[in-house]
Structure formats: structure tokens, C-alpha cells
Protein backbone atom coordinates (compact mmCIF):
# COMPACT_ATOMS: atom_id res chain seq x y z
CA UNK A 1 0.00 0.00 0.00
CA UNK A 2 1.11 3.27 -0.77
CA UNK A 3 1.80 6.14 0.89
CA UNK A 4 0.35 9.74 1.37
CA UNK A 5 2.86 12.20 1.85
CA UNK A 6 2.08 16.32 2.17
CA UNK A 7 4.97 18.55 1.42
CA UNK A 8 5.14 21.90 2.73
CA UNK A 9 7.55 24.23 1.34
CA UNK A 10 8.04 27.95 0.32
CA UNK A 11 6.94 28.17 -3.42
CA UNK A 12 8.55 31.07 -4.36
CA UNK A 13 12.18 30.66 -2.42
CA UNK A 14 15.06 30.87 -4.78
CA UNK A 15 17.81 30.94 -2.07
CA UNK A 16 18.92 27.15 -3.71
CA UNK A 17 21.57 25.71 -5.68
CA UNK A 18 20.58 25.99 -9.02
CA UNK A 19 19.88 22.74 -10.99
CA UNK A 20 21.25 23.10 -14.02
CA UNK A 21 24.64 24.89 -15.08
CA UNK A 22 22.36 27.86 -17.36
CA UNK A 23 23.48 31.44 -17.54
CA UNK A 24 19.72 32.34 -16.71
CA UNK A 25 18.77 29.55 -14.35
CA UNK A 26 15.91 30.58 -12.02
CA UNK A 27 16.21 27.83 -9.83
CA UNK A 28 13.12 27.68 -7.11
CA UNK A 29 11.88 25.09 -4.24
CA UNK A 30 9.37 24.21 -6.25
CA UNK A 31 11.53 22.51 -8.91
CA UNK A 32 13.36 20.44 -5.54
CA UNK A 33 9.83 19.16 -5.14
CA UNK A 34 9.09 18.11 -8.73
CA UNK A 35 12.23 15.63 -8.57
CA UNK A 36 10.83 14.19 -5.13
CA UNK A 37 7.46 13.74 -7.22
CA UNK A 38 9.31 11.91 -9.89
CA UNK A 39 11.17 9.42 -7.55
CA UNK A 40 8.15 8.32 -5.50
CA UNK A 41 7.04 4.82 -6.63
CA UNK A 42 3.84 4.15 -8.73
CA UNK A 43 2.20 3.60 -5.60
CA UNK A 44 2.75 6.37 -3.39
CA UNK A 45 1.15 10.08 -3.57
CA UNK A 46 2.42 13.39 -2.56
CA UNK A 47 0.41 16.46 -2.06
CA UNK A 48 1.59 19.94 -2.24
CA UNK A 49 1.08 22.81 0.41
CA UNK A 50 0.96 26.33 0.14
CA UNK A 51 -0.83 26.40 -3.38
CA UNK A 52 1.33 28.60 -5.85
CA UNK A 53 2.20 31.17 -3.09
CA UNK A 54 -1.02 32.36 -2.08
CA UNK A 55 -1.23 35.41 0.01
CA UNK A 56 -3.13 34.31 3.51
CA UNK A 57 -3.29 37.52 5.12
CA UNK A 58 -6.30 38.37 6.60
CA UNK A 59 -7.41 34.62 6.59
CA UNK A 60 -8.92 33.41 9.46
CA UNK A 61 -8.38 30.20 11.07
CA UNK A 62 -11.41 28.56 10.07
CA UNK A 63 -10.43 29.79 6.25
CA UNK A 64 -6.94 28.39 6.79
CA UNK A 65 -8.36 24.98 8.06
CA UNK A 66 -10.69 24.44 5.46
CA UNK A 67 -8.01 24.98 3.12
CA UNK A 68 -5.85 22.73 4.56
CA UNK A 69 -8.18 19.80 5.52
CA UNK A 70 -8.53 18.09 2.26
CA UNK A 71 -4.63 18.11 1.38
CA UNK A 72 -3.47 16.59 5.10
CA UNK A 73 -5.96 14.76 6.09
CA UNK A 74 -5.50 11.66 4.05
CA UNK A 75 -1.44 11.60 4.26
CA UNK A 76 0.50 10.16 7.16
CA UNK A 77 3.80 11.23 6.39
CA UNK A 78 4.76 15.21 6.12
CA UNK A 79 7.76 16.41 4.50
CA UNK A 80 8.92 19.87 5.49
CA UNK A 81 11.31 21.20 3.01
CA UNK A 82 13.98 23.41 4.70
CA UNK A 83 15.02 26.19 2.78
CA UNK A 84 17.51 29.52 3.43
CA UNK A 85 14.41 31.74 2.26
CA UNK A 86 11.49 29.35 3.79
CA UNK A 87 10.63 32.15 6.46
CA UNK A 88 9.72 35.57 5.84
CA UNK A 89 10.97 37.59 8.92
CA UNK A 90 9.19 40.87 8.89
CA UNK A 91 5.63 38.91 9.08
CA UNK A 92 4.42 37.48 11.77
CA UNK A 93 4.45 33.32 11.61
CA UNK A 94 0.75 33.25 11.90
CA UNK A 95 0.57 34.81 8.73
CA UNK A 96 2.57 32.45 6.78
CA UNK A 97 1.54 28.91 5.68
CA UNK A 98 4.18 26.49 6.89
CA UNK A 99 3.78 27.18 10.27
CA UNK A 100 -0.19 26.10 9.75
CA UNK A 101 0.75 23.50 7.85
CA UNK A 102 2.69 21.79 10.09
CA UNK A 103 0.17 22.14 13.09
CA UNK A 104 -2.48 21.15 11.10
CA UNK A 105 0.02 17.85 10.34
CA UNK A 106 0.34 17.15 13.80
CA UNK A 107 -3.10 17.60 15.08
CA UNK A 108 -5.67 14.89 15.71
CA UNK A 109 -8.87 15.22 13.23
CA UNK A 110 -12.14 13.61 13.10
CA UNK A 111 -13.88 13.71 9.45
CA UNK A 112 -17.09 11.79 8.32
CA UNK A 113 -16.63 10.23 11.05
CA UNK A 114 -13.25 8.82 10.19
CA UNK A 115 -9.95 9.95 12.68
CA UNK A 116 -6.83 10.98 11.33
CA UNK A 117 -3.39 10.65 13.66
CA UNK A 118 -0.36 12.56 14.20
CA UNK A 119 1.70 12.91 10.88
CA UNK A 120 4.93 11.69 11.04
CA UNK A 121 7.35 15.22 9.80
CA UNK A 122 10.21 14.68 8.17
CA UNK A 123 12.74 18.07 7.68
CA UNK A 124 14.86 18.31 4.42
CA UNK A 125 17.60 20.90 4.02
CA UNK A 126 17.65 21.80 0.31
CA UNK A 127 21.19 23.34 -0.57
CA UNK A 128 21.86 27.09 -0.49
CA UNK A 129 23.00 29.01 -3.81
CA UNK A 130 26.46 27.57 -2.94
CA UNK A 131 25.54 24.31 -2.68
CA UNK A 132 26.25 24.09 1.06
CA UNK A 133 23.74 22.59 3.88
CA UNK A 134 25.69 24.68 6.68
CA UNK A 135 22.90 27.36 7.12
CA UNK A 136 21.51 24.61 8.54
CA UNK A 137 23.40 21.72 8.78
CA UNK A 138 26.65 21.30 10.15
CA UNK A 139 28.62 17.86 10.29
CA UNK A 140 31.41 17.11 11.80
CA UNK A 141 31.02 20.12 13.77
CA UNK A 142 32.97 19.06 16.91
CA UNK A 143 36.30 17.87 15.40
CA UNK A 144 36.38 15.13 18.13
CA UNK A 145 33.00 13.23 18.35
CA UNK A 146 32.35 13.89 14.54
CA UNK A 147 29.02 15.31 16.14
CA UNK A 148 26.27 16.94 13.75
CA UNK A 149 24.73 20.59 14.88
CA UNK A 150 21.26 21.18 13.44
CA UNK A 151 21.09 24.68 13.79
CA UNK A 152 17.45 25.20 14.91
CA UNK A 153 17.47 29.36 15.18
CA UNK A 154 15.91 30.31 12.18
CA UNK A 155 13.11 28.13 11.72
CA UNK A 156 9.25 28.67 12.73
CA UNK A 157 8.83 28.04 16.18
CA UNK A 158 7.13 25.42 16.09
CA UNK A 159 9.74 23.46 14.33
CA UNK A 160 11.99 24.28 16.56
CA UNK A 161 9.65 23.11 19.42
CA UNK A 162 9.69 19.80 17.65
CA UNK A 163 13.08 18.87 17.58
CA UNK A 164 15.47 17.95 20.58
CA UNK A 165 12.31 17.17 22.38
CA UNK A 166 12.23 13.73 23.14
CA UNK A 167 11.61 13.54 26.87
CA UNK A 168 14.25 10.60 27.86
CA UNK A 169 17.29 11.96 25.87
CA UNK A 170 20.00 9.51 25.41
CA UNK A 171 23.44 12.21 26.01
CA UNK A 172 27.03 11.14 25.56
CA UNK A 173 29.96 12.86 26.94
CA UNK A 174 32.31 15.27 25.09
CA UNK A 175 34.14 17.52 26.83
CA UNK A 176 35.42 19.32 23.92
CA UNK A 177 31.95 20.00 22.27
CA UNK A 178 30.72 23.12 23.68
CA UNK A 179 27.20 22.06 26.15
CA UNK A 180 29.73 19.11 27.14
CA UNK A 181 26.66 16.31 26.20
CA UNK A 182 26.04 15.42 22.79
CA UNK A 183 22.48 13.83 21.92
CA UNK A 184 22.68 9.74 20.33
CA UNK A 185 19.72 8.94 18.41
CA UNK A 186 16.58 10.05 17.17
CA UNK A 187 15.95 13.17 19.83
CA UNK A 188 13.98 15.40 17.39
CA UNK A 189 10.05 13.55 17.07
CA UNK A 190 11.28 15.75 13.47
CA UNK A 191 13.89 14.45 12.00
CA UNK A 192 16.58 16.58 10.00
CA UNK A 193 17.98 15.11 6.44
CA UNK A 194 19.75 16.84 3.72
CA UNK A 195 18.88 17.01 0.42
CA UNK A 196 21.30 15.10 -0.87
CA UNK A 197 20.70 12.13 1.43
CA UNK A 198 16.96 11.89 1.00
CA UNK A 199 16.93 11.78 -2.85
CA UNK A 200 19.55 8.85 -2.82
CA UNK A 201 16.79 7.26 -0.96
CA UNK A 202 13.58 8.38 -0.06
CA UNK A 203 11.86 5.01 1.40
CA UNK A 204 14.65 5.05 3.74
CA UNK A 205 14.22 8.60 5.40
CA UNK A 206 9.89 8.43 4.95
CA UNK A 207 10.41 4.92 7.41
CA UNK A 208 12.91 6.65 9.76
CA UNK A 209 9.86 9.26 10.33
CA UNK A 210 7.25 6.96 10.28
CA UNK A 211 9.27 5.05 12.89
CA UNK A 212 9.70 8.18 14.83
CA UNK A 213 5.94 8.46 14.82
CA UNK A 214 5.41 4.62 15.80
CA UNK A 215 6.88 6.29 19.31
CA UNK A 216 5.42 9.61 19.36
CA UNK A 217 4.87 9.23 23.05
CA UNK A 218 8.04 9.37 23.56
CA UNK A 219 8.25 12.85 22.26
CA UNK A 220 6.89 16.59 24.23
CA UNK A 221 4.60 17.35 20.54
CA UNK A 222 3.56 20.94 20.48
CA UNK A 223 1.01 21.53 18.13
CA UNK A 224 -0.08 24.79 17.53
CA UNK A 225 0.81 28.34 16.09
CA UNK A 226 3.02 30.54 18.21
């Protein structure tokens, strides 16, 4: 059986590595999530949020949900596609879709009389214009436990209320990395991929969040709007 994924993203970002080598390449998100498209299997189906960049100001919640129900309800799987440009600072997050989208993904919804469950969210860094994940991304950021640092600042609060929030969190020592504890595992109920690992093998990193979300109560899930 095949799966239903929803993929939030910022349409309009063009703070990527450009996909082809052309003078006049206009490079977007949106073309990152046309190649995902293309390497799901037969079987599976993604949907698309934030339709073409529509404006939601002045939207209220009721209009947002209703615009939202029919595209999340049905998947189980959410893929939030990280991007340099996904967040526009000088608007308030309750004005911009991700945010919605990913509370709407993580609420519990009855329909028809039919419930739908937590989505599992998966985070992919797309590359910046020079091809580096390090915005967001760092590996091998402590030269001595070869730790990774998923740098959390920027995003919508809400993803950042997702990640490094399991409650029993497995630490190991390193007294060279800066907090002196290092998480092991799968802390974040989000998890955090980049680009270039997912699309070598996007079965692999869907199961690691739908395993993630086979434990969800192991995870502090916040699930609204700041």
C-alpha cells in the first residue's frame, strides 16, 4: 500500500543551488519538489502545500483549516522542506503557511466520522546558492566526536519546538563539544535530512519518520501556532 505524503515548502524561495549549469537559471523550491514527485514509486502520492504562493493575510483560522483539511488529512507522512528563504521575517508566523501546515500535520482530526493521527514530519535541508547545507546543517562540527549541529534558530517556532524534544534523551559525553553532552539517536520527534541524502533514498528517510511516529509518546509534541 502506498503512501500519502504532504509537502510543505516555500513556493517562491530561490535561495537554492541551481539545478542546471544555465546562464539564466531561475532555480526555485518548487523545482526540488518536482524531482521528489518523480522518484516516488507508482504507488505512493504526494500532495503539495501552500498552493502557488497564495497570500493568507487576513485569513482566518477557520479559512486556513478548510483549506488545509482536504490536502493533510489523508497523508500520514509530512515532509517539510527546509530552505535559506522558507521564512519571511518581517511577518508574523501566523501569517505564513508552513507554520499552519505543520500544526495542522500534527493535530488529531475527526472527518465523516473517520480519525486521522499525528503525521509523522520529516525536515529536508535543500542546498543554499552555494551548494552548502551549513545554514543549517553542520557535520562534523565538533572535530572530536564527529558530532552533527542542526542549527534550529531560524526556523518557525514550532519546528523548533519539535526537535530535541524527546523527553528521555539519550546524552554522551564530550568535553570538547561546547554544552559538554552530545544527543545519540533520534531526539527530534522531526527528523533533520539533507537534500542530498533523501533523494539517494527516499523510502529510507519516509520509514525513519514513520518510525519516529510509531513512538510519538516518547516525544513533548507541540502543536499549535506561536
Amino acid at each position: 500500500m502506498g503512501r500519502k505524503v504532504f509537502v510543505s515548502y516555500k513556493y517562491g524561495d530561490d535561495q537554492v543551488k541551481a539545478l542546471t549549469d544555465g546562464l539564466f537559471d531561475n532555480t526555485k523550491v518548487r523545482d526540488y519538489i518536482d524531482i521528489f514527485q518523480e522518484s516516488l514509486s507508482d504507488e505512493d502520492e504526494i500532495n503539495k502545500g501552500e498552493a502557488d504562493g497564495e497570500d493568507m493575510s487576513g485569513f482566518k483560522d477557520s479559512t486556513i483549516e478548510s483549506k488545509l483539511r482536504d490536502k493533510i488529512f489523508d497523508s500520514s507522512i509530512t515532509v517539510c522542506v527546509i530552505s535559506k528563504g522558507m521564512k519571511e521575517f518581517l511577518t508574523d508566523e501566523s501569517e505564513q503557511w508552513i507554520p499552519w501546515e505543520i500544526s495542522y500535520s500534527l493535530k488529531e482530526h475527526s472527518r465523516n466520522g473517520r480519525a486521522s493521527q499525528t503525521n509523522a514530519v520529516l525536515a529536508v535541508a535543500l542546498p543554499d546558492t552555494n551548494g552548502s547545507y551549513d545554514y543549517y546543517i553542520a557535520d562534523e562540527s565538533c572535530p572530536h566526536c564527529k558530532s552533527r549541529t542542526i542549527k534550529t534558530n531560524f526556523l518557525f517556532q514550532i519546528l523548533r519546538d519539535n526537535m530535541f524534544n524527546v523527553k528521555a534523551p539519550e546524552l554522551s559525553d564530550c568535553g570538547h563539544h561546547g554544552s559538554g553532552k552530545v544527543y545519540i539517536g533520534h531526539s527530534s520527534y522531526i527528523h533533520s535530512v539533507k537534500w542530498s541524502d533523501f533523494i539517494s533514498n527516499v523510502s529510507h528517510y519516509l520509514d525513519i519518520a514513520s518510525n519516529i511516529n510509531d513512538n510519538i509518546d516518547d516525544y513533548e509534541i507541540t502543536k499549535t501556532v506561536a
